[in-house]
PDB file of N, CA and C in Angstrom:
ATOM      1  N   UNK A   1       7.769  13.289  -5.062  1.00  0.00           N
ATOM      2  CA  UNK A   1       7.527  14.659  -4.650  1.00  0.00           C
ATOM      3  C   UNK A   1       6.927  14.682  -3.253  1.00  0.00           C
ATOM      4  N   UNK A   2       7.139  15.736  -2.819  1.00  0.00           N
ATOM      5  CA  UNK A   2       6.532  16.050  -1.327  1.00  0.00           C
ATOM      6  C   UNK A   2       4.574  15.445  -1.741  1.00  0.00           C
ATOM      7  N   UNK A   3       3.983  16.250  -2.475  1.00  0.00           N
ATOM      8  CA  UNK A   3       2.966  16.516  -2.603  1.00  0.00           C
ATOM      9  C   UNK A   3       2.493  14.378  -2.453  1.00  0.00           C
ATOM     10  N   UNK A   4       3.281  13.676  -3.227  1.00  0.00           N
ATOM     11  CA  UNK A   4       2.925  12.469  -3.375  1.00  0.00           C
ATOM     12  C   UNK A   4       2.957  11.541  -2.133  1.00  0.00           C
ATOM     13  N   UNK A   5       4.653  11.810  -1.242  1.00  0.00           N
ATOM     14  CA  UNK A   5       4.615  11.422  -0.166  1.00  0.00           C
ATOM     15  C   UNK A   5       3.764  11.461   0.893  1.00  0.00           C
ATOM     16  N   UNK A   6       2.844  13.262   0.986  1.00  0.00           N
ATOM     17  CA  UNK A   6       1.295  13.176   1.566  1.00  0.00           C
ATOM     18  C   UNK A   6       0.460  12.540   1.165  1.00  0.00           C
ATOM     19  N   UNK A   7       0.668  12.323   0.107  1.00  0.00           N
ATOM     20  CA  UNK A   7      -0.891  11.345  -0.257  1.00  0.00           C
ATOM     21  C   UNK A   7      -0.468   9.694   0.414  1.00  0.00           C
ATOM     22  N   UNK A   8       0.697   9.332  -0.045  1.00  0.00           N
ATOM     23  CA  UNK A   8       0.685   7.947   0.411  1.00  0.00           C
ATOM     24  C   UNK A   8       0.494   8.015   2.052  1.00  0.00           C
ATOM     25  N   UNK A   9       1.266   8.800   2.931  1.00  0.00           N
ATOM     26  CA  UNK A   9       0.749   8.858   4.604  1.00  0.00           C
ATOM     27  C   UNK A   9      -0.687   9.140   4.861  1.00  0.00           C
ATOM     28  N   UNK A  10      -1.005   9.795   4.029  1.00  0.00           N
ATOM     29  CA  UNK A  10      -2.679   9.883   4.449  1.00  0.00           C
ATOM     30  C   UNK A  10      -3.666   8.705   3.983  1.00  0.00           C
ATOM     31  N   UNK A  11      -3.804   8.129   2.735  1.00  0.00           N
ATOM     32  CA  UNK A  11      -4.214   7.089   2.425  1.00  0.00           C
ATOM     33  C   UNK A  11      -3.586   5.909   2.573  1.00  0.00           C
ATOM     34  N   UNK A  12      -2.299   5.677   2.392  1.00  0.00           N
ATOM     35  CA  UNK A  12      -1.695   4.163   3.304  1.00  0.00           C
ATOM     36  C   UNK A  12      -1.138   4.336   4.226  1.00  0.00           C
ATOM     37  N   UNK A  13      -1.561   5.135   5.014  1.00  0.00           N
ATOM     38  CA  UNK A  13      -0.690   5.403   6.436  1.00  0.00           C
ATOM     39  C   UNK A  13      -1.009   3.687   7.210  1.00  0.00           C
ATOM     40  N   UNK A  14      -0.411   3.827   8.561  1.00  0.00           N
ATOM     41  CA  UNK A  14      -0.795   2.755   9.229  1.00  0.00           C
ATOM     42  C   UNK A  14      -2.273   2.831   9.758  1.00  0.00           C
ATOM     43  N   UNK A  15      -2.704   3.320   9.533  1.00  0.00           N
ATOM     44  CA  UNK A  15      -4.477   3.719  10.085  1.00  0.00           C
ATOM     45  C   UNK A  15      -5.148   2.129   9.340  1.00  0.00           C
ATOM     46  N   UNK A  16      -6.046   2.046  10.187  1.00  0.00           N
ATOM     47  CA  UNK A  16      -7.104   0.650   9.443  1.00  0.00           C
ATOM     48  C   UNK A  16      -8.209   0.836   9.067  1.00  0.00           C
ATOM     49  N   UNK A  17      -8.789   0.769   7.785  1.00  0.00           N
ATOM     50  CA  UNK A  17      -9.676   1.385   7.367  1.00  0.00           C
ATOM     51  C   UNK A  17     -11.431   0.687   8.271  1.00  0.00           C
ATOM     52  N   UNK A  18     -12.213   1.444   8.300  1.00  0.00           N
ATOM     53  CA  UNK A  18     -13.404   0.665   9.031  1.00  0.00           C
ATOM     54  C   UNK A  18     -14.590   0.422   8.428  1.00  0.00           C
ATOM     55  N   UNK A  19     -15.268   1.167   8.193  1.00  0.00           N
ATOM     56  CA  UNK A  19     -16.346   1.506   7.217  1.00  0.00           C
ATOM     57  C   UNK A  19     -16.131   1.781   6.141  1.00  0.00           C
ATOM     58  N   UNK A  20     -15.349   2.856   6.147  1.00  0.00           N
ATOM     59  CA  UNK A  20     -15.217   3.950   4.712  1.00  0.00           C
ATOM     60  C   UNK A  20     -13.895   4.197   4.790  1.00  0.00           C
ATOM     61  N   UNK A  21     -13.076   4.016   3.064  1.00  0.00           N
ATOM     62  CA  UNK A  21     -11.606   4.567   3.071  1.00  0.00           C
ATOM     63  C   UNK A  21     -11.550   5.860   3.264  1.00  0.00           C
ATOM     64  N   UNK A  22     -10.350   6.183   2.940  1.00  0.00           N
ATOM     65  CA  UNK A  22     -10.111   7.566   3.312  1.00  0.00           C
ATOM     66  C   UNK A  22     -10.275   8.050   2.210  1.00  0.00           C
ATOM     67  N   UNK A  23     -10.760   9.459   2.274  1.00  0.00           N
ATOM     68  CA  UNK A  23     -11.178  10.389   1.087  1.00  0.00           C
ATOM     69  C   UNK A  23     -10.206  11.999   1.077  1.00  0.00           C
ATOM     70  N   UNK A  24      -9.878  11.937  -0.314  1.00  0.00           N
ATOM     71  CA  UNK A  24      -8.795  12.873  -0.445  1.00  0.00           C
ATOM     72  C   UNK A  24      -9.329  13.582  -1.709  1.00  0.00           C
ATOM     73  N   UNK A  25      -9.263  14.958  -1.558  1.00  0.00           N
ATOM     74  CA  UNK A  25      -9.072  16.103  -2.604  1.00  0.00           C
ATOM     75  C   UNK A  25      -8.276  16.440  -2.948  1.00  0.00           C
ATOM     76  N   UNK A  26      -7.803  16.989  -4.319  1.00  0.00           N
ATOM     77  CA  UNK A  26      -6.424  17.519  -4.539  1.00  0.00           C
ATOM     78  C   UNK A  26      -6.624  18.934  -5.475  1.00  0.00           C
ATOM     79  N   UNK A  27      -6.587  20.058  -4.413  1.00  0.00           N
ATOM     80  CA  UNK A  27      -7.035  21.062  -5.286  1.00  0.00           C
ATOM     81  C   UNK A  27      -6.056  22.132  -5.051  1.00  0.00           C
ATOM     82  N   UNK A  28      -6.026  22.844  -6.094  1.00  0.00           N
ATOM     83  CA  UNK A  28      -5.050  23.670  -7.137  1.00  0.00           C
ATOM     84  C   UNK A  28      -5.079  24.450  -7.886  1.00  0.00           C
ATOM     85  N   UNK A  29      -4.769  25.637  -8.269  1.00  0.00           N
ATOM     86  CA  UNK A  29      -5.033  26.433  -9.333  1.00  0.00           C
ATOM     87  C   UNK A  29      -4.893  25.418 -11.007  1.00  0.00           C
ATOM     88  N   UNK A  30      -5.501  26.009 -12.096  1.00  0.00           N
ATOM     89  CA  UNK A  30      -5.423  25.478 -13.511  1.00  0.00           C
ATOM     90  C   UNK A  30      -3.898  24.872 -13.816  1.00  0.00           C
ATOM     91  N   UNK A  31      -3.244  24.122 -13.810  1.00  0.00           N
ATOM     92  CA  UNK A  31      -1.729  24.120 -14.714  1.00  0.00           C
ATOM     93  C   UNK A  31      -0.742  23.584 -13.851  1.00  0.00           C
ATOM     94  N   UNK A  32      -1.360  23.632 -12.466  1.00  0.00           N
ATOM     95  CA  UNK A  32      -0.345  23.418 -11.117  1.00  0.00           C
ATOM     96  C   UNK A  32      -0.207  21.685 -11.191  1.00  0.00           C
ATOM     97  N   UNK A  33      -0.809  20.637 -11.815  1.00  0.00           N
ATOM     98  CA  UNK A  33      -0.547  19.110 -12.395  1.00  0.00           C
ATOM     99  C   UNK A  33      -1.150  18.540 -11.458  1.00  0.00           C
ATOM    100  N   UNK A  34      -2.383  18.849 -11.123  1.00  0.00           N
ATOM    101  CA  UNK A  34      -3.393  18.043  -9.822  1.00  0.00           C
ATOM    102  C   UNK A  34      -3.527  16.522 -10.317  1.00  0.00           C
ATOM    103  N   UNK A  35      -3.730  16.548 -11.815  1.00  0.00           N
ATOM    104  CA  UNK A  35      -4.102  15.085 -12.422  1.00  0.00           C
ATOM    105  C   UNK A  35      -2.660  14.666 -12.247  1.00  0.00           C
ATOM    106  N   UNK A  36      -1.594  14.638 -12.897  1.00  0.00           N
ATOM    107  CA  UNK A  36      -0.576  13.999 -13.407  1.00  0.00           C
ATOM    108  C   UNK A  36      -0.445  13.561 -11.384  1.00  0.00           C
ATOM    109  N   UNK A  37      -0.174  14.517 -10.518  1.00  0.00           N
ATOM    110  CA  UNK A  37      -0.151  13.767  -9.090  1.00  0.00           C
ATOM    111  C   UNK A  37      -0.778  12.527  -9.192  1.00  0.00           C
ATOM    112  N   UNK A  38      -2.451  12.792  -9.471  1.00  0.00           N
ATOM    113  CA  UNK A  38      -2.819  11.638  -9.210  1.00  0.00           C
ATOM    114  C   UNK A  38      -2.962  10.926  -9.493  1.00  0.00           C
ATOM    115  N   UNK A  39      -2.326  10.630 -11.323  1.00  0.00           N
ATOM    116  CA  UNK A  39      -1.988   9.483 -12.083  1.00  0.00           C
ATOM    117  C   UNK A  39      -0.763   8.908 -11.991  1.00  0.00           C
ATOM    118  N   UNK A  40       0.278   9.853 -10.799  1.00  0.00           N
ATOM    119  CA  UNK A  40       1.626   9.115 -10.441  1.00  0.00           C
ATOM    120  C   UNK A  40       1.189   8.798  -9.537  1.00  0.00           C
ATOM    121  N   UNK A  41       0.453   8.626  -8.289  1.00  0.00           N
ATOM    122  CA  UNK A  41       0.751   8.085  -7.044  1.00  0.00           C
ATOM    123  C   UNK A  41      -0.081   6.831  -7.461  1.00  0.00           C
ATOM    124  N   UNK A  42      -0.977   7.117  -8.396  1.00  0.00           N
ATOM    125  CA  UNK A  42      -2.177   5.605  -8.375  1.00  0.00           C
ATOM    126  C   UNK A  42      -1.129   4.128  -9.424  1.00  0.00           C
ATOM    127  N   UNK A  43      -0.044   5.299 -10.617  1.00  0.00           N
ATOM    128  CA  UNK A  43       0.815   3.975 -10.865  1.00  0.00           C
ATOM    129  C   UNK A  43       1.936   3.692  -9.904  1.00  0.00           C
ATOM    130  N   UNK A  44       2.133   4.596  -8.874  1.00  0.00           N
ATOM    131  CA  UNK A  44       3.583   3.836  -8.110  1.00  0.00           C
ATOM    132  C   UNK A  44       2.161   2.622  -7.197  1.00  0.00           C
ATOM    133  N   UNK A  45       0.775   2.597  -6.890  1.00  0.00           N
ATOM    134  CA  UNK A  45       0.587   2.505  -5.266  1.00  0.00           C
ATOM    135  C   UNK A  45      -0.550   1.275  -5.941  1.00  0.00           C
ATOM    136  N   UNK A  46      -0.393   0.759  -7.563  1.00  0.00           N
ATOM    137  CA  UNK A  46      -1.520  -0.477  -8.042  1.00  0.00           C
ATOM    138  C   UNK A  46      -2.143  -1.513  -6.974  1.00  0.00           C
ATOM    139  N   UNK A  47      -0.979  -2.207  -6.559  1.00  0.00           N
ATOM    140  CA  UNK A  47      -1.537  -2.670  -5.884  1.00  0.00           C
ATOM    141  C   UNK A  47      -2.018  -2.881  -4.435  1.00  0.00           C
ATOM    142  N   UNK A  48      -2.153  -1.605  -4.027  1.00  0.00           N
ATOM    143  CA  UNK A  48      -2.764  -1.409  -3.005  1.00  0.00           C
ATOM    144  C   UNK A  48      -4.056  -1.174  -3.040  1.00  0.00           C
ATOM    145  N   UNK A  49      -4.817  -1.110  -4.402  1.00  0.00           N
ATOM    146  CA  UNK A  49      -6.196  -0.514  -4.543  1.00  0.00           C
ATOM    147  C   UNK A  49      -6.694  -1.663  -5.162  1.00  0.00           C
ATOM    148  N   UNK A  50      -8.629  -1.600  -4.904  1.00  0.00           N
ATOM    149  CA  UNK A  50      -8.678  -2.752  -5.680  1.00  0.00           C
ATOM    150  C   UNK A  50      -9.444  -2.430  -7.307  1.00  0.00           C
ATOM    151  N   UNK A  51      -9.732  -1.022  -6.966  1.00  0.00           N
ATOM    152  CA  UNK A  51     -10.290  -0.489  -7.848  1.00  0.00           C
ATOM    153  C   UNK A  51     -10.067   1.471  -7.976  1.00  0.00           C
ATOM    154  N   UNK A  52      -9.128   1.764  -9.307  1.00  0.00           N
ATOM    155  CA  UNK A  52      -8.888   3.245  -9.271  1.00  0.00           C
ATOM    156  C   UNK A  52      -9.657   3.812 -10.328  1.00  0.00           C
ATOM    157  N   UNK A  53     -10.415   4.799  -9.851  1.00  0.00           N
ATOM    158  CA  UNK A  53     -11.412   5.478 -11.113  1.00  0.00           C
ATOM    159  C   UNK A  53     -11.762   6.866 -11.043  1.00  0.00           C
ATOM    160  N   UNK A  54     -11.217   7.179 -12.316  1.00  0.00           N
ATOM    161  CA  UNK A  54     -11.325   8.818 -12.661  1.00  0.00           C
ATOM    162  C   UNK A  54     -12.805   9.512 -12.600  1.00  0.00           C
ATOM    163  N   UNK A  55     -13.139  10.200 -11.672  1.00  0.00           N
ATOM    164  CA  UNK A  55     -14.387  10.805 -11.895  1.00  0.00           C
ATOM    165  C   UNK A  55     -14.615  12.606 -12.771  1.00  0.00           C
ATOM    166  N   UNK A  56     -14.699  12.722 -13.697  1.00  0.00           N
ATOM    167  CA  UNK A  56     -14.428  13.599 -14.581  1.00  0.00           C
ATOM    168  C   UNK A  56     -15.617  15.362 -13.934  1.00  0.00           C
ATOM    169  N   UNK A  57     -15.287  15.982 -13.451  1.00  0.00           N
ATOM    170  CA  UNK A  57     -16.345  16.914 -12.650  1.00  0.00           C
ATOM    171  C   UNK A  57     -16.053  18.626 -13.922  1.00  0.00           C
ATOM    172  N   UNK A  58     -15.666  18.100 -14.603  1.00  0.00           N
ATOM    173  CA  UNK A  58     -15.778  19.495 -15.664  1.00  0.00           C
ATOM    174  C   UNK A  58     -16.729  20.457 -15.271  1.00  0.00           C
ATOM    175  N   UNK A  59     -18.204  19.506 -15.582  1.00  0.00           N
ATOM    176  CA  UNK A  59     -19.389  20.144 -15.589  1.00  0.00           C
ATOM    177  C   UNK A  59     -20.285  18.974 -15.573  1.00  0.00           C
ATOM    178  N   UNK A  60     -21.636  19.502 -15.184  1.00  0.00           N
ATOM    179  CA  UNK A  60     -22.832  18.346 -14.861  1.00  0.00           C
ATOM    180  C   UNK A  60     -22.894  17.155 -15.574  1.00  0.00           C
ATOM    181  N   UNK A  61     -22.888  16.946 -16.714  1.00  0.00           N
ATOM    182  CA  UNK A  61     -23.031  15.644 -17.655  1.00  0.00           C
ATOM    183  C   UNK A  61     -21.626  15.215 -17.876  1.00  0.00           C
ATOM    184  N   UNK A  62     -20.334  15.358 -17.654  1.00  0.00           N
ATOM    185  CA  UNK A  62     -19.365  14.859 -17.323  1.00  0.00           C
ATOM    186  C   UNK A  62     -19.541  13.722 -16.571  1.00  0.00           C
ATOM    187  N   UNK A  63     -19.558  14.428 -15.281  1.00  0.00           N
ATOM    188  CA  UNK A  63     -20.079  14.074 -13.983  1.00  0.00           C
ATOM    189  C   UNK A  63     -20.827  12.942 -14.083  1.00  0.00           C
ATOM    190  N   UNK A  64     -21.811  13.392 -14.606  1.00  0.00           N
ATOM    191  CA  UNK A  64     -22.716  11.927 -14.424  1.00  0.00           C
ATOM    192  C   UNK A  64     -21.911  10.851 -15.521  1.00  0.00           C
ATOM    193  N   UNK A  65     -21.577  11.120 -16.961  1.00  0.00           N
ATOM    194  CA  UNK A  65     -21.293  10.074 -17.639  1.00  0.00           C
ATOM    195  C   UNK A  65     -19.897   9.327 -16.931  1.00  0.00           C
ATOM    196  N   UNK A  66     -18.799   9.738 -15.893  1.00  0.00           N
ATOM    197  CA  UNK A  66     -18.172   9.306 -15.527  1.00  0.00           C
ATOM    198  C   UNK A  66     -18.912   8.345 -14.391  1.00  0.00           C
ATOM    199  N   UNK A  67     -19.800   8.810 -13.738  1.00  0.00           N
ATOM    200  CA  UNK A  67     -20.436   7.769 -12.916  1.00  0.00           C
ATOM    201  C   UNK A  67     -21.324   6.463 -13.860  1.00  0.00           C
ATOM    202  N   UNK A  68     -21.395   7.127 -14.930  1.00  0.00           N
ATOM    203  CA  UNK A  68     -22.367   5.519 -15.499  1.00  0.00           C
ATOM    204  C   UNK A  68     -21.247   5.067 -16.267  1.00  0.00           C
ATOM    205  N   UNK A  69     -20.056   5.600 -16.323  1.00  0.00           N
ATOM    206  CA  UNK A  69     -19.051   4.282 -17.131  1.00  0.00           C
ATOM    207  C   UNK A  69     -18.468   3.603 -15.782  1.00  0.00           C
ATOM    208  N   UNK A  70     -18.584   4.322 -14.551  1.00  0.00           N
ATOM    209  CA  UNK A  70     -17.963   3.115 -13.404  1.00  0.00           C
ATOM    210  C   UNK A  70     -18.999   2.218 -13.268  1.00  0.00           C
ATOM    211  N   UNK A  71     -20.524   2.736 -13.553  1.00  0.00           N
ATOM    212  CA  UNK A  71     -21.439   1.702 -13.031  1.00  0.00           C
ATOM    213  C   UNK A  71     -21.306   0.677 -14.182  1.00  0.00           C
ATOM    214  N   UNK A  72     -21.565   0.781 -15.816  1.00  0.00           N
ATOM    215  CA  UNK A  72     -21.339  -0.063 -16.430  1.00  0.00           C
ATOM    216  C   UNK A  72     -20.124  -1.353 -16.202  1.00  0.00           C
ATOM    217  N   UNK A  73     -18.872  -0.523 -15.730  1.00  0.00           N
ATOM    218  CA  UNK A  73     -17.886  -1.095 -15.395  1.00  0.00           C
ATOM    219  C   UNK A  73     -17.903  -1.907 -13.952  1.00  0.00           C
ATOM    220  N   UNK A  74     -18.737  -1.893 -13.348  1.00  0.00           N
ATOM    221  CA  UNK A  74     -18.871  -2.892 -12.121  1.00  0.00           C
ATOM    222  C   UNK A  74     -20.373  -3.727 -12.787  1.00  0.00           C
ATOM    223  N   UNK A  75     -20.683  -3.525 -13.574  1.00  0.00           N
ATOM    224  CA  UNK A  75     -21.655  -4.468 -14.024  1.00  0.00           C
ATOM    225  C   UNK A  75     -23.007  -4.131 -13.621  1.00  0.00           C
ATOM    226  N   UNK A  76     -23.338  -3.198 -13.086  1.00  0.00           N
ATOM    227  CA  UNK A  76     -24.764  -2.414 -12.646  1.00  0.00           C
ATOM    228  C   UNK A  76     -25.642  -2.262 -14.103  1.00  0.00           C
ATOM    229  N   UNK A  77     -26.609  -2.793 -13.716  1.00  0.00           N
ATOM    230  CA  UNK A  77     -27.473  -3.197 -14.850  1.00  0.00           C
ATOM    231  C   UNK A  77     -28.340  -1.989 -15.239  1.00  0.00           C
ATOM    232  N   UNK A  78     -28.952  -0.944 -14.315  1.00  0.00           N
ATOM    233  CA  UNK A  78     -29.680  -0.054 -14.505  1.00  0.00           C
ATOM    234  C   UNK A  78     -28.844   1.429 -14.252  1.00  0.00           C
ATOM    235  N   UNK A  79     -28.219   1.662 -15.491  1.00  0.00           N
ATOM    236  CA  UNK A  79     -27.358   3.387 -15.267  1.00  0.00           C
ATOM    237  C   UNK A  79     -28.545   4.482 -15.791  1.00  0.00           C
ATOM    238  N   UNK A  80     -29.035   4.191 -16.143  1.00  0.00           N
ATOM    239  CA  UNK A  80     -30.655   5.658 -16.523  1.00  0.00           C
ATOM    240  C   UNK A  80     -31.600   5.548 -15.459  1.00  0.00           C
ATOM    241  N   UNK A  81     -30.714   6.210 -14.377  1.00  0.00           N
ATOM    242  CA  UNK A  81     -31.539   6.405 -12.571  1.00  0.00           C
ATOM    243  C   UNK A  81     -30.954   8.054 -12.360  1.00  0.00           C
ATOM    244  N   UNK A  82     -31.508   8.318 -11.386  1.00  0.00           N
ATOM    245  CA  UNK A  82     -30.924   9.516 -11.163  1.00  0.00           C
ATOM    246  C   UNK A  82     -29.595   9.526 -10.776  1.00  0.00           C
ATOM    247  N   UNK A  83     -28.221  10.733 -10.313  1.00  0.00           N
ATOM    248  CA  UNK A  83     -27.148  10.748  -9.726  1.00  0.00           C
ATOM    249  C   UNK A  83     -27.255  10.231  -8.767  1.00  0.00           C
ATOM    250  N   UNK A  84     -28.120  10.646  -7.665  1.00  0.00           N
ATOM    251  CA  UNK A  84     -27.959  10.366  -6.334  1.00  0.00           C
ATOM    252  C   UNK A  84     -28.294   8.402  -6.189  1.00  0.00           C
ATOM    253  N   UNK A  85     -29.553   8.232  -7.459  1.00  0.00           N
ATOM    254  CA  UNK A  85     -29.458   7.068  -7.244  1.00  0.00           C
ATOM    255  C   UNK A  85     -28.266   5.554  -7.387  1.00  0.00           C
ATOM    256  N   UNK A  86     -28.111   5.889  -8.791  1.00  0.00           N
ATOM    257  CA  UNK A  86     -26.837   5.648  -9.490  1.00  0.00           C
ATOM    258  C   UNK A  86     -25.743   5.852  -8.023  1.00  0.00           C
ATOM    259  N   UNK A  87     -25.357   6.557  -7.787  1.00  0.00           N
ATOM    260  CA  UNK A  87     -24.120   6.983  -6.702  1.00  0.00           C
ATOM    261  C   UNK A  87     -24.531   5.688  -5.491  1.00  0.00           C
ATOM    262  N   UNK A  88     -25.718   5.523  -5.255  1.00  0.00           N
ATOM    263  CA  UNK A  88     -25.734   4.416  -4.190  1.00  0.00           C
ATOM    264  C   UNK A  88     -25.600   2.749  -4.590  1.00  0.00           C
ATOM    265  N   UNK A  89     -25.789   2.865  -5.816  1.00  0.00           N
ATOM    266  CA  UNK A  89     -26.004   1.852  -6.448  1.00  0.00           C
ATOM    267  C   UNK A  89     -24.326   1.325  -6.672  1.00  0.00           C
ATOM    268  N   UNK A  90     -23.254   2.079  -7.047  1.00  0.00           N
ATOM    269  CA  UNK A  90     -22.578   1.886  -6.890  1.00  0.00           C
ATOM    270  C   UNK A  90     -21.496   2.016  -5.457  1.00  0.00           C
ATOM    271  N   UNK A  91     -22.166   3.054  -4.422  1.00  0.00           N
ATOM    272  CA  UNK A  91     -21.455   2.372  -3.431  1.00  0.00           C
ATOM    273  C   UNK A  91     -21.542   1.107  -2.667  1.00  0.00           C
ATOM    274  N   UNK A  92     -22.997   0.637  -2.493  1.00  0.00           N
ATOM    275  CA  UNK A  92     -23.368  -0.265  -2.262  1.00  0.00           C
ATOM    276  C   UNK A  92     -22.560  -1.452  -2.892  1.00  0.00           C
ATOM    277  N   UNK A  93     -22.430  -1.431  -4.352  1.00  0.00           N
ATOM    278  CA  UNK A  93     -21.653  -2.735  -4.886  1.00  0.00           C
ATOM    279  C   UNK A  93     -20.357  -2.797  -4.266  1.00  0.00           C
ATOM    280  N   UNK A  94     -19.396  -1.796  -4.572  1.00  0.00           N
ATOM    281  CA  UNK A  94     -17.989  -1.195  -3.956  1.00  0.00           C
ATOM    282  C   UNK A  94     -18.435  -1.837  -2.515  1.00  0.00           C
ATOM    283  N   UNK A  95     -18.888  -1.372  -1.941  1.00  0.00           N
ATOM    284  CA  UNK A  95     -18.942  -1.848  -0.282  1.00  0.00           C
ATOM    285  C   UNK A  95     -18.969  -3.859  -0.439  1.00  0.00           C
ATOM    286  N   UNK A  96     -20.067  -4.105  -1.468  1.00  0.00           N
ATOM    287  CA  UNK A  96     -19.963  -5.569  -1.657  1.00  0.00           C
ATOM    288  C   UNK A  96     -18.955  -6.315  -2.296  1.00  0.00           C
ATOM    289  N   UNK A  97     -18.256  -6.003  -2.930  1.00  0.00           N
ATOM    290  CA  UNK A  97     -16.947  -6.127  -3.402  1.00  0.00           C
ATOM    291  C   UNK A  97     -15.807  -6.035  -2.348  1.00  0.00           C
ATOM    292  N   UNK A  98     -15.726  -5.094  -1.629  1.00  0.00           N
ATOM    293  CA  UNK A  98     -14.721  -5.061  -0.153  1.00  0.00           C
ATOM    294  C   UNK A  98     -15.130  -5.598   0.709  1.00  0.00           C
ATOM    295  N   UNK A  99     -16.340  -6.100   1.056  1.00  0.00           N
ATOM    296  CA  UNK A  99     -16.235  -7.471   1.969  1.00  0.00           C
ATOM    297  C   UNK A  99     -16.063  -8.512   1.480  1.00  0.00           C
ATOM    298  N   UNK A 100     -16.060  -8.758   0.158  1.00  0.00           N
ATOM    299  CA  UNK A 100     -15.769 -10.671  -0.199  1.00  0.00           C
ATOM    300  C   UNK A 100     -14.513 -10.642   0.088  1.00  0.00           C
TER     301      UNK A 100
END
């Protein structure tokens, strides 16, 4: 689809990433298939990522329990911190993980 072909030029375009990848929203009215986009472009584009993870934003405790199953899932030992803390805790690893 059109909608998919933007995502791959914007996130695998020829650009080189430096610091920080590129960050993409995909927003839409209710029913318009924002997820199913982004569960087709992440199975055509596997291995280009080294890590793909659903962050669930329903509502507040969503939110957070999707951030403490990525932290469990990178092996972060302390997930009963605050959001903001938790959130560094795992970029920090993510960042340590993309430099090895």
């Amino acid at each position: 689809t059109e909608e998919c072909n933007q995502l791959e030029k914007e996130l695998l375009g020829s650009h080189h990433w430096t610091d920080q990848a590129p960050i993409k929203t995909i927003v839409a009215a209710s029913g318009y298939g924002k997820s199913e986009l982004a569960i087709a472009f992440a199975c055509q584009h596997l291995k280009s990522f080294s890590r793909i993870w659903h962050i669930d934003l329903k509502n507040p405790e969503t939110f957070q329990t999707s951030y403490q199953k990525l932290a469990k899932a990178l092996g972060i030992p302390n997930i009963n911190v605050s959001l903001s803390q938790l959130a560094q805790q795992i970029n920090d690893k993510l960042q340590t993980e993309r430099s090895s």
